[in-house]
C-alpha atoms as a PDB file:
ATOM      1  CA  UNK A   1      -1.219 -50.685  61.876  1.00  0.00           C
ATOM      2  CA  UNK A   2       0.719 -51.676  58.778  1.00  0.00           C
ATOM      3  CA  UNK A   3       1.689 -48.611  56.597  1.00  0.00           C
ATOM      4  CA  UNK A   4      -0.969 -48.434  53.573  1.00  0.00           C
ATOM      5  CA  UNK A   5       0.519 -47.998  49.877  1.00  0.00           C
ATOM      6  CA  UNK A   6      -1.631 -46.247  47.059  1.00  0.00           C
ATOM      7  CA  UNK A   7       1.049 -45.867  44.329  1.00  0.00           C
ATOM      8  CA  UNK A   8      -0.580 -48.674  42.534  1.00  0.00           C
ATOM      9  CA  UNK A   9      -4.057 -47.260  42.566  1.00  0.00           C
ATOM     10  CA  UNK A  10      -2.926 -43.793  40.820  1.00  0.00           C
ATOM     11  CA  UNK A  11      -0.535 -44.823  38.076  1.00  0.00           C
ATOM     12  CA  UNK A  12      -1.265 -41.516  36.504  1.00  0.00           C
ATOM     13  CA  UNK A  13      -0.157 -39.187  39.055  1.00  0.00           C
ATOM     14  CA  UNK A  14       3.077 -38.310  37.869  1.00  0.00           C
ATOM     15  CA  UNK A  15       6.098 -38.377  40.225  1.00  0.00           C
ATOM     16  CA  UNK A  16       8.136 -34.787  38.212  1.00  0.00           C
ATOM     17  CA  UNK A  17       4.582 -33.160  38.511  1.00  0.00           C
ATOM     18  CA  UNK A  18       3.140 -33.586  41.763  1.00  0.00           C
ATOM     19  CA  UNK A  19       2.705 -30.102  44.032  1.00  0.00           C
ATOM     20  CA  UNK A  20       2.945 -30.976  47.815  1.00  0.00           C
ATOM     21  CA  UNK A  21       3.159 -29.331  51.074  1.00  0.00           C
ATOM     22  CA  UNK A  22       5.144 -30.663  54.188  1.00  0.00           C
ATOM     23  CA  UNK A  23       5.617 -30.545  57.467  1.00  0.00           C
ATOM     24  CA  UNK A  24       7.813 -32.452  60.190  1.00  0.00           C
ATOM     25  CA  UNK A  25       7.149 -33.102  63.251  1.00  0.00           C
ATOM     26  CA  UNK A  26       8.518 -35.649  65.771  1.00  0.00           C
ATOM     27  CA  UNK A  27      10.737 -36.713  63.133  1.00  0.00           C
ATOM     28  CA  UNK A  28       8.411 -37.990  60.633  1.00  0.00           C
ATOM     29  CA  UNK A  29       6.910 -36.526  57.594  1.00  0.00           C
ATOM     30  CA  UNK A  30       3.575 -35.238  56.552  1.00  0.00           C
ATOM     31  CA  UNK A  31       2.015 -34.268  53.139  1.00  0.00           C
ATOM     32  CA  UNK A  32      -0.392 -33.184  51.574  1.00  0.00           C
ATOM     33  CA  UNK A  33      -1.128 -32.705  47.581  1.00  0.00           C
ATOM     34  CA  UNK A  34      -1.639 -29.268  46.650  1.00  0.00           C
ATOM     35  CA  UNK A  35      -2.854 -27.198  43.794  1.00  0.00           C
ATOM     36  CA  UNK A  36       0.326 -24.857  43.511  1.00  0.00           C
ATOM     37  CA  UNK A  37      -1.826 -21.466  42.903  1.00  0.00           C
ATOM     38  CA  UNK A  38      -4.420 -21.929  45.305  1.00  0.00           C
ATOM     39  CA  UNK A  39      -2.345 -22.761  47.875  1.00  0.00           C
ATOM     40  CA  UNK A  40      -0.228 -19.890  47.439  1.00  0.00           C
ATOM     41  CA  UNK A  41      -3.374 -17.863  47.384  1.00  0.00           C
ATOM     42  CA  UNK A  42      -4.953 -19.783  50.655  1.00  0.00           C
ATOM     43  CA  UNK A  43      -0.961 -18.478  52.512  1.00  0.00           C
ATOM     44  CA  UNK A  44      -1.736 -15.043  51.330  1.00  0.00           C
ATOM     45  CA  UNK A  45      -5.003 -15.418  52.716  1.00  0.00           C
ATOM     46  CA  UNK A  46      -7.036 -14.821  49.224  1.00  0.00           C
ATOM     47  CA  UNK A  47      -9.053 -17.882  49.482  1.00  0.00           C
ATOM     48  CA  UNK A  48     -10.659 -19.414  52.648  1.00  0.00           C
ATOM     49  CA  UNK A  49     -11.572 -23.151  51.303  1.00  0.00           C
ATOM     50  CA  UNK A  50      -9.038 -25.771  52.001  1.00  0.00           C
ATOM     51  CA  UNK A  51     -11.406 -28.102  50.054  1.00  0.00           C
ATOM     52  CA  UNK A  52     -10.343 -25.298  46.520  1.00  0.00           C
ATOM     53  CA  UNK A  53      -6.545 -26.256  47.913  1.00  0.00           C
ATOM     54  CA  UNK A  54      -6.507 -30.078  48.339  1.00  0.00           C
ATOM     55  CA  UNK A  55      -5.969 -32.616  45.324  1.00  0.00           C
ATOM     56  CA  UNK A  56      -6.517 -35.353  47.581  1.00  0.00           C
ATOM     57  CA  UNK A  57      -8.135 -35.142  50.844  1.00  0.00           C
ATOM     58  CA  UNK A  58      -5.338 -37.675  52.804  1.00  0.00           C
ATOM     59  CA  UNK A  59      -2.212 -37.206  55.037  1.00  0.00           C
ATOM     60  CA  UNK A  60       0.645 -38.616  53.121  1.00  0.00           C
ATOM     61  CA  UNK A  61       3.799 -39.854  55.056  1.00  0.00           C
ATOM     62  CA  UNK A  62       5.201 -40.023  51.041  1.00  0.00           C
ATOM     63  CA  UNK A  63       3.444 -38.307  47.978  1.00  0.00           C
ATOM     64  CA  UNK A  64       5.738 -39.393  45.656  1.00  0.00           C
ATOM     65  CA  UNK A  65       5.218 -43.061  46.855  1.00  0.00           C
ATOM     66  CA  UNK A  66       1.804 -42.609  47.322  1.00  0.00           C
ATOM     67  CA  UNK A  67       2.270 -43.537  51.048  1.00  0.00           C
ATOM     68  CA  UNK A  68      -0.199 -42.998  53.591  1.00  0.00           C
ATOM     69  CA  UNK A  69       0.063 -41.949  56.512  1.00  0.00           C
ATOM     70  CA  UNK A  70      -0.927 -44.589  59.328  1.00  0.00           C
ATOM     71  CA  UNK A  71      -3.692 -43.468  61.160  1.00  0.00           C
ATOM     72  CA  UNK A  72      -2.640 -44.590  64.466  1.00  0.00           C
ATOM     73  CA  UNK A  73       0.261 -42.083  63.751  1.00  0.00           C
ATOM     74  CA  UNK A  74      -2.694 -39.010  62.959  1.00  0.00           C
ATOM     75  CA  UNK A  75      -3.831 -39.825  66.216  1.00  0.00           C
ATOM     76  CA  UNK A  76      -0.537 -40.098  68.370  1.00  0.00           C
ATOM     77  CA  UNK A  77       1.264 -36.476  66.641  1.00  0.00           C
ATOM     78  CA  UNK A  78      -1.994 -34.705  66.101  1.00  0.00           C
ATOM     79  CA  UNK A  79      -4.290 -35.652  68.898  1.00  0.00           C
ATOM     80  CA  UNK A  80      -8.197 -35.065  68.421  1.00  0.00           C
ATOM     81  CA  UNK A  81      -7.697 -33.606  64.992  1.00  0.00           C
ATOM     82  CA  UNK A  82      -9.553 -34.086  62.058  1.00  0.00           C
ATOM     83  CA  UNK A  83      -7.835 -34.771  58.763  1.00  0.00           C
ATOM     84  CA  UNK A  84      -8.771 -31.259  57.275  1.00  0.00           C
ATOM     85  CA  UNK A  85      -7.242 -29.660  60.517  1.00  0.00           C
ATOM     86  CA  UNK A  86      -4.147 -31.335  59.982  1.00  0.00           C
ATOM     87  CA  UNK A  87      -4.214 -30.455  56.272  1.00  0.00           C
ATOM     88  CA  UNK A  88      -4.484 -26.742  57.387  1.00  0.00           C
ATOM     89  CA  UNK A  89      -1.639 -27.260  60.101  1.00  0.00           C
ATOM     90  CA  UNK A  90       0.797 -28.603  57.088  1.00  0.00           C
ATOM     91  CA  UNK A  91      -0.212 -25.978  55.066  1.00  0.00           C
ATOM     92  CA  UNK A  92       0.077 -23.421  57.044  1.00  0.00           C
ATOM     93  CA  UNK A  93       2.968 -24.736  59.369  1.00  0.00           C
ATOM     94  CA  UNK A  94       4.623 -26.256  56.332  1.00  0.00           C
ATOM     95  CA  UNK A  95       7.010 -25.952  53.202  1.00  0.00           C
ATOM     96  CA  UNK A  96       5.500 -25.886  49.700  1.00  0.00           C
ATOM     97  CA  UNK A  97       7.442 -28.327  47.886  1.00  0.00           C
ATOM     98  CA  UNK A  98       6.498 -27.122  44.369  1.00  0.00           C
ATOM     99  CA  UNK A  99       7.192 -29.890  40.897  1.00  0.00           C
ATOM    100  CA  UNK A 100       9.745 -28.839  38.277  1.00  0.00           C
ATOM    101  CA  UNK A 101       7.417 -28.537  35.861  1.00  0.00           C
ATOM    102  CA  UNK A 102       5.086 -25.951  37.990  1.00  0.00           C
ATOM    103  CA  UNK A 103       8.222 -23.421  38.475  1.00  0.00           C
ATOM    104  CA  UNK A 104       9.988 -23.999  35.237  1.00  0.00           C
ATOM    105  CA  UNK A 105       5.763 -22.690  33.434  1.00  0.00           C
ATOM    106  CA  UNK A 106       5.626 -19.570  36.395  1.00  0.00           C
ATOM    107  CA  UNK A 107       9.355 -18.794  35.545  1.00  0.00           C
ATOM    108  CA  UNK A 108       8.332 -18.461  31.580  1.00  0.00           C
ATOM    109  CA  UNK A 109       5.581 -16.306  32.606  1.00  0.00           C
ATOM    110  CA  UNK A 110       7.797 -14.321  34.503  1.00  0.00           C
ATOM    111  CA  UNK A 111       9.941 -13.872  32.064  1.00  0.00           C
ATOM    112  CA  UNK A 112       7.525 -12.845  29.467  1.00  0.00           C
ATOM    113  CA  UNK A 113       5.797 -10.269  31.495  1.00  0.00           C
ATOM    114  CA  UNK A 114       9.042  -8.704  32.232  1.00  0.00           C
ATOM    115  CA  UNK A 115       9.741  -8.342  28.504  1.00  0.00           C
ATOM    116  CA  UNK A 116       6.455  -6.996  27.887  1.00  0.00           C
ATOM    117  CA  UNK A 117       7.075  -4.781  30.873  1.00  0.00           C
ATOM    118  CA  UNK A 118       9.990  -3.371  29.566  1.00  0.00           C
ATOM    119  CA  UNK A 119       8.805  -2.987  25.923  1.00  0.00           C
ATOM    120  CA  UNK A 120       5.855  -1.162  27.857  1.00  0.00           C
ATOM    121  CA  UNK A 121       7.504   1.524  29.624  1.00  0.00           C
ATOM    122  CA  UNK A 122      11.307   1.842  27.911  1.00  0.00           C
ATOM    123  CA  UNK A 123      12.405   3.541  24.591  1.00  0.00           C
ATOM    124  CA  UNK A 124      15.099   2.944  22.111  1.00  0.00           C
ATOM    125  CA  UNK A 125      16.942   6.727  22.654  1.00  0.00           C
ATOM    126  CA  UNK A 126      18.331   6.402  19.498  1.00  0.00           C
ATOM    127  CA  UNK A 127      15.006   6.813  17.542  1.00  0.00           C
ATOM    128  CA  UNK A 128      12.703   7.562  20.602  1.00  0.00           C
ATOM    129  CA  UNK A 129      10.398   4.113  19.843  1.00  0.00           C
ATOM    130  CA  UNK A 130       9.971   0.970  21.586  1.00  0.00           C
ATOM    131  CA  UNK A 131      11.889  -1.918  21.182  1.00  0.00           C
ATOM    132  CA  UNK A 132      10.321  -4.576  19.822  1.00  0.00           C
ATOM    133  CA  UNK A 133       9.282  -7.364  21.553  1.00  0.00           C
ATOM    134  CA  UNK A 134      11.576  -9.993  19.492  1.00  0.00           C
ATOM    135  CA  UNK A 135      14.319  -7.450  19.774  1.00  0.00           C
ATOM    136  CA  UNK A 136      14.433  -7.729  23.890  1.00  0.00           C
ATOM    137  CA  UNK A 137      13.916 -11.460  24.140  1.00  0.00           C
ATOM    138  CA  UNK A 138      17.421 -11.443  21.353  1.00  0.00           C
ATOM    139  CA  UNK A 139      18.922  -9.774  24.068  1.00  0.00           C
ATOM    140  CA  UNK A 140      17.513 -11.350  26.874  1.00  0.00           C
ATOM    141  CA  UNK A 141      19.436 -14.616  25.346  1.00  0.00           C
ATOM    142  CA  UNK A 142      22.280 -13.174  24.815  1.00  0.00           C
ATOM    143  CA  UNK A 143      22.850 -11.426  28.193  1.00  0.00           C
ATOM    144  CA  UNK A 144      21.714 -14.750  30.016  1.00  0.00           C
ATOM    145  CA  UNK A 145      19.385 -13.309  31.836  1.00  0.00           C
ATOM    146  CA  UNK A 146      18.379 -15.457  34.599  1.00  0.00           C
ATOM    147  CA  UNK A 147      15.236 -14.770  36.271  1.00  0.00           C
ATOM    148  CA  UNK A 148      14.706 -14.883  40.041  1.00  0.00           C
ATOM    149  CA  UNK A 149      11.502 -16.887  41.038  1.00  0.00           C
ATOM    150  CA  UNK A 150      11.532 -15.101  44.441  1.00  0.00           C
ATOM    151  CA  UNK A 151      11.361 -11.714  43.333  1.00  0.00           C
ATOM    152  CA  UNK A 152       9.076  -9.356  41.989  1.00  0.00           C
ATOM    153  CA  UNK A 153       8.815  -7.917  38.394  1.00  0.00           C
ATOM    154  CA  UNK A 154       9.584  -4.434  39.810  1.00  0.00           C
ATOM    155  CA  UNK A 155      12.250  -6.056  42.093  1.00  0.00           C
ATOM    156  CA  UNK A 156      14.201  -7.385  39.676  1.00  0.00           C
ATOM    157  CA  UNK A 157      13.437  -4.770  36.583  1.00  0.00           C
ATOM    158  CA  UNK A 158      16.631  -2.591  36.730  1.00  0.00           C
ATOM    159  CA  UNK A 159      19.334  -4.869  37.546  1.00  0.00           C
ATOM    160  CA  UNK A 160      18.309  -7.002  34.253  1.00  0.00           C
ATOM    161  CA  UNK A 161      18.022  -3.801  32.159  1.00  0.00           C
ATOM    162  CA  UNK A 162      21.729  -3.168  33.302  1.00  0.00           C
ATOM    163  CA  UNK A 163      22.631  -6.374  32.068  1.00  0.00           C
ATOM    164  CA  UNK A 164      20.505  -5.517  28.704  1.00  0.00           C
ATOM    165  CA  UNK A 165      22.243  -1.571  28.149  1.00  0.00           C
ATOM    166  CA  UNK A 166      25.647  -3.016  27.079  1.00  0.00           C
ATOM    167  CA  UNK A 167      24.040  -5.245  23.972  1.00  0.00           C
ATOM    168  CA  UNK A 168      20.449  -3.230  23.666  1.00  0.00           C
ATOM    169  CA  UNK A 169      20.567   0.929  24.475  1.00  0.00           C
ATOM    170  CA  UNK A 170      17.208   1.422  26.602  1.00  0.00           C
ATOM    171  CA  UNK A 171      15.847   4.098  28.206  1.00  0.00           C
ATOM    172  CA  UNK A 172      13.255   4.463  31.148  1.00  0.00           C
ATOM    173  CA  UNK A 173      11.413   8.320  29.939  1.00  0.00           C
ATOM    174  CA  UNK A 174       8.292   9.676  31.330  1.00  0.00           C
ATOM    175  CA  UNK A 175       6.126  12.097  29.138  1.00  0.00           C
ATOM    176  CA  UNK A 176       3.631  15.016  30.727  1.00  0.00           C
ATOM    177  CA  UNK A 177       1.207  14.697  28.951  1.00  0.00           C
ATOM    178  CA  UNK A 178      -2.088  17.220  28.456  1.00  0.00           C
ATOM    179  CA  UNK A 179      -5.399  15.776  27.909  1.00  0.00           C
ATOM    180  CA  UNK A 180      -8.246  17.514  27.229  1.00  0.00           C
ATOM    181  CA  UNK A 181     -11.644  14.726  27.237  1.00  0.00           C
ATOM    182  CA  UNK A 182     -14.833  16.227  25.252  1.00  0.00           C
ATOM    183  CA  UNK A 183     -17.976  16.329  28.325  1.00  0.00           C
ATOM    184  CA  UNK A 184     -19.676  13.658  26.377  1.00  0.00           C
ATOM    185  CA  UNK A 185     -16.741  11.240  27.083  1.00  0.00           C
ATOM    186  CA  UNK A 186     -15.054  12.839  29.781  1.00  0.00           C
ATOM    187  CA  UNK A 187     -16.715  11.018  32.711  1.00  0.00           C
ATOM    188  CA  UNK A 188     -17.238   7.618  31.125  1.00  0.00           C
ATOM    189  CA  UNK A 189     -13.513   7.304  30.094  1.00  0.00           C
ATOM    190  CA  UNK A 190     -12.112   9.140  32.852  1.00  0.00           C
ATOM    191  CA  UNK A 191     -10.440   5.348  34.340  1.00  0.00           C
ATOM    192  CA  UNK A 192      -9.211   5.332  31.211  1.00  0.00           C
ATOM    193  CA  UNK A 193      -6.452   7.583  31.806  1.00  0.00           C
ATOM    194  CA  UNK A 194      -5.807   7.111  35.480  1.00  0.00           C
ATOM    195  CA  UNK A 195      -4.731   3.411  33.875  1.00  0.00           C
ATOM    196  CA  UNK A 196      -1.786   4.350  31.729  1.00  0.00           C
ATOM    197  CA  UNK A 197       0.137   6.527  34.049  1.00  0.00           C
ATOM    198  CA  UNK A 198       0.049   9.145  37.110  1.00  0.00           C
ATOM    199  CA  UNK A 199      -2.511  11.982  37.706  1.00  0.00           C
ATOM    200  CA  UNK A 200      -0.243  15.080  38.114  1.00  0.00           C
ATOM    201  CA  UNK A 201      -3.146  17.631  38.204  1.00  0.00           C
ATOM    202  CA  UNK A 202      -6.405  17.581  36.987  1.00  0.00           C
ATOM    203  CA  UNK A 203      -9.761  19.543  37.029  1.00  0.00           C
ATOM    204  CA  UNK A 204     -13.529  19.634  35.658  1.00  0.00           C
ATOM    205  CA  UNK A 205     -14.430  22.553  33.287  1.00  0.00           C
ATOM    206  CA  UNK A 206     -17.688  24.435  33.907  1.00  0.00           C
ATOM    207  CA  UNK A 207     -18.834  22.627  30.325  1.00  0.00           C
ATOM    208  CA  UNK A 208     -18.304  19.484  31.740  1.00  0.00           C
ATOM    209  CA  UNK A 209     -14.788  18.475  29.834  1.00  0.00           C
ATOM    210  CA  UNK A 210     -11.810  16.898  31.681  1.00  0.00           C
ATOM    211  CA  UNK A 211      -8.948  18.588  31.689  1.00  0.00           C
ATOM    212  CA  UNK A 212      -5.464  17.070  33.375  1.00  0.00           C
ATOM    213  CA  UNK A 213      -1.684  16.407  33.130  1.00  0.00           C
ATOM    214  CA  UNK A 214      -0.626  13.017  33.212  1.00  0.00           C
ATOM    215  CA  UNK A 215       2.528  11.053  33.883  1.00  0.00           C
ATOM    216  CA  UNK A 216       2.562   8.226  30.998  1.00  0.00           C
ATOM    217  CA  UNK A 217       5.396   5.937  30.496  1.00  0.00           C
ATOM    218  CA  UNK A 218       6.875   6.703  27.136  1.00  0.00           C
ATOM    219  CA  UNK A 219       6.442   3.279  25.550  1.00  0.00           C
ATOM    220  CA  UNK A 220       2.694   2.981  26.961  1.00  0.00           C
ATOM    221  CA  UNK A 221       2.371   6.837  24.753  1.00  0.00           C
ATOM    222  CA  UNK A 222       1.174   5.883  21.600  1.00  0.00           C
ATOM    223  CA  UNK A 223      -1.191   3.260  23.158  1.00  0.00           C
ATOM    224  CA  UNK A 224      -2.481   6.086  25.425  1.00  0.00           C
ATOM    225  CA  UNK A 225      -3.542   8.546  22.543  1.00  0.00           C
ATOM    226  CA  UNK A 226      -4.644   5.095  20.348  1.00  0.00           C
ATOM    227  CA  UNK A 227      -6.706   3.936  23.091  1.00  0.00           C
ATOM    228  CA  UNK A 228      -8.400   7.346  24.118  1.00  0.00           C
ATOM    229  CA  UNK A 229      -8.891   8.448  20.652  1.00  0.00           C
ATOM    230  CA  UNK A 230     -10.679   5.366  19.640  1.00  0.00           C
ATOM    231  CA  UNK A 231     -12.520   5.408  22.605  1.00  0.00           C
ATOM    232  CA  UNK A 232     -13.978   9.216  21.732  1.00  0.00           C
ATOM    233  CA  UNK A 233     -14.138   8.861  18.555  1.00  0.00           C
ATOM    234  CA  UNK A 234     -11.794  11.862  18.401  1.00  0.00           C
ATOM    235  CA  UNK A 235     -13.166  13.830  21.137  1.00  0.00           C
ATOM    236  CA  UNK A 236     -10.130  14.354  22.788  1.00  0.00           C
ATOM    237  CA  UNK A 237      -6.898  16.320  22.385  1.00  0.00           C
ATOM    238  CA  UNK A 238      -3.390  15.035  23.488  1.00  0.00           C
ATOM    239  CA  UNK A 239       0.149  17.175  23.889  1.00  0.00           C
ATOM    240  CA  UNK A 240       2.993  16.783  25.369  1.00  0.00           C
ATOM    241  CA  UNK A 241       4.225  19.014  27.542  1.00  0.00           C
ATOM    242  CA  UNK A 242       7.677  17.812  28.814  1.00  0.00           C
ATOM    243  CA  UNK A 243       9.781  14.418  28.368  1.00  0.00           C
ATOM    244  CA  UNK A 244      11.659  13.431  31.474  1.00  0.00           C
ATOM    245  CA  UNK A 245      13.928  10.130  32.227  1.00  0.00           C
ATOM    246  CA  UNK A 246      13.512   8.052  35.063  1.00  0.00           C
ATOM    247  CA  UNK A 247      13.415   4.909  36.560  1.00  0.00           C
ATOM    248  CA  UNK A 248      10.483   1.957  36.044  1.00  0.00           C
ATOM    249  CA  UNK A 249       7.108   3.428  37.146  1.00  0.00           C
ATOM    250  CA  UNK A 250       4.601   0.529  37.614  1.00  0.00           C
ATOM    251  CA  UNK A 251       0.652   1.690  36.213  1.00  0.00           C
ATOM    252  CA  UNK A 252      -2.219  -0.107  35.943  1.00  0.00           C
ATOM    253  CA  UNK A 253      -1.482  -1.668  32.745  1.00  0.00           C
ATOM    254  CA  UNK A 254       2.024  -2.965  33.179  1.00  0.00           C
ATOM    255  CA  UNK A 255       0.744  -4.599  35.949  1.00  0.00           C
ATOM    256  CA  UNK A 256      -2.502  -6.308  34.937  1.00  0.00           C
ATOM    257  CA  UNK A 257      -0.829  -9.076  33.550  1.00  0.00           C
ATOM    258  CA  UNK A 258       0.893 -10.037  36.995  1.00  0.00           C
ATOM    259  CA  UNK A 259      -1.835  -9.813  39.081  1.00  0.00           C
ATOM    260  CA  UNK A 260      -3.405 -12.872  37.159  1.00  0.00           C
ATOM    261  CA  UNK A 261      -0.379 -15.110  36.895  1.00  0.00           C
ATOM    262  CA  UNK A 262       2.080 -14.006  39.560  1.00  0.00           C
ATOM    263  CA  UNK A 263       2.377 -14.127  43.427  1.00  0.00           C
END
């Protein structure tokens, strides 16, 4: 059967921007077109639907041609199988061969997380604040810090704030923090503060108030007693008890952001 050629048919898929997977097998070449996130989440077993994964529900022997696989070739390397089982087999066999554009977009968001990340949970220990925002990304140009695709935000965290220390002086502190909740907003905020840091000890008074010592990240700090005391209006009362330096401490909040844009 003579190989069949699409590329004239979709003029507007771009040849820079199209998200494949591959696999090879007796020496030829199979793809599929992907969308990048949803297959990554389909791998990580998130989502079940191949039909949520494929742009185009064909065997490719070349995307970027728009090439497609004979079918006498289907039959001969993948005996008996449909073209949604093969699909899967690629996929999940296969290499994700993702488009310029796609990693150079999930490399900015990297990058901007881990600035907000560090803004989040470092101080300036000359005057005990947080840097500003346009203050790290200064620095982050002029260090040239590179950012790895493959690694996590925590991964990577304190090897780029080494690079940071000799132009920008930061400082990872943790502050114990007291907080005593009113009982009328002690049990309907309570998630409230297990989100900014780590539950050291805690207990429930006999009038119903929350009382507890919490970890917070000293740049999350004034967020945590803006947030709370919005929240009650005032019914609560914040002090801190120690300040202590450490290393990044992921909480809820520093990570929200990567659990909707990042692997």
């Amino acid at each position: 059967m003579a190989t069949q050629n699409f590329s004239k048919k979709r003029p507007e898929v771009e040849r820079l921007h199209i998200n494949l997977a591959r696999l090879k097998k007796n020496g030829r070449k199979f793809e599929i077109v992907i969308d990048p996130d949803r297959a990554i989440s389909y791998k990580e077993g998130k989502i079940n639907d191949l039909h949520e994964v494929l742009i185009a529900e064909r065997i490719f022997e070349d995307v970027q041609k728009g090439i497609v696989s004979p079918k006498t070739d289907l039959d001969t390397i993948f005996p008996k199988m449909e073209v949604l089982d093969i699909a899967k087999l690629i996929l999940s066999k296969g290499e994700l061969q993702l488009s310029a554009k796609y990693r150079d977009e999930k490399q900015a968001e990297k990058r901007k997380t881990i600035i907000e990340n560090i803004h989040r949970n470092s101080i300036n220990p000359t005057n005990g604040l947080p840097h500003p925002l346009t203050r790290i990304e200064n620095a982050f140009a002029e260090a040239k810090i590179k950012i790895d695709d493959y690694m996590t935000v925590h991964e990577q965290v304190q090897d780029i704030v080494k690079k940071l220390q000799p132009i920008l002086p930061i400082q990872f502190e943790h502050k114990h923090v007291q907080v005593h909740i009113s009982e009328k907003y002690a049990k309907k905020y309570y998630s409230t503060i297990h989100k900014y840091g780590r539950v050291l000890n805690e207990k429930w008074l006999d009038d119903g108030c929350y009382f507890g010592t919490i970890e917070v990240p000293a740049g999350l700090y004034l967020d945590f007693i803006d947030d709370l005391n919005k929240k009650t209006h005032g019914g609560v009362e914040i002090s801190i008890l120690a300040t202590k330096s450490g290393r990044y401490v992921e909480t809820e909040v520093t990570k929200k952001k990567l659990h909707s844009k990042l692997r």
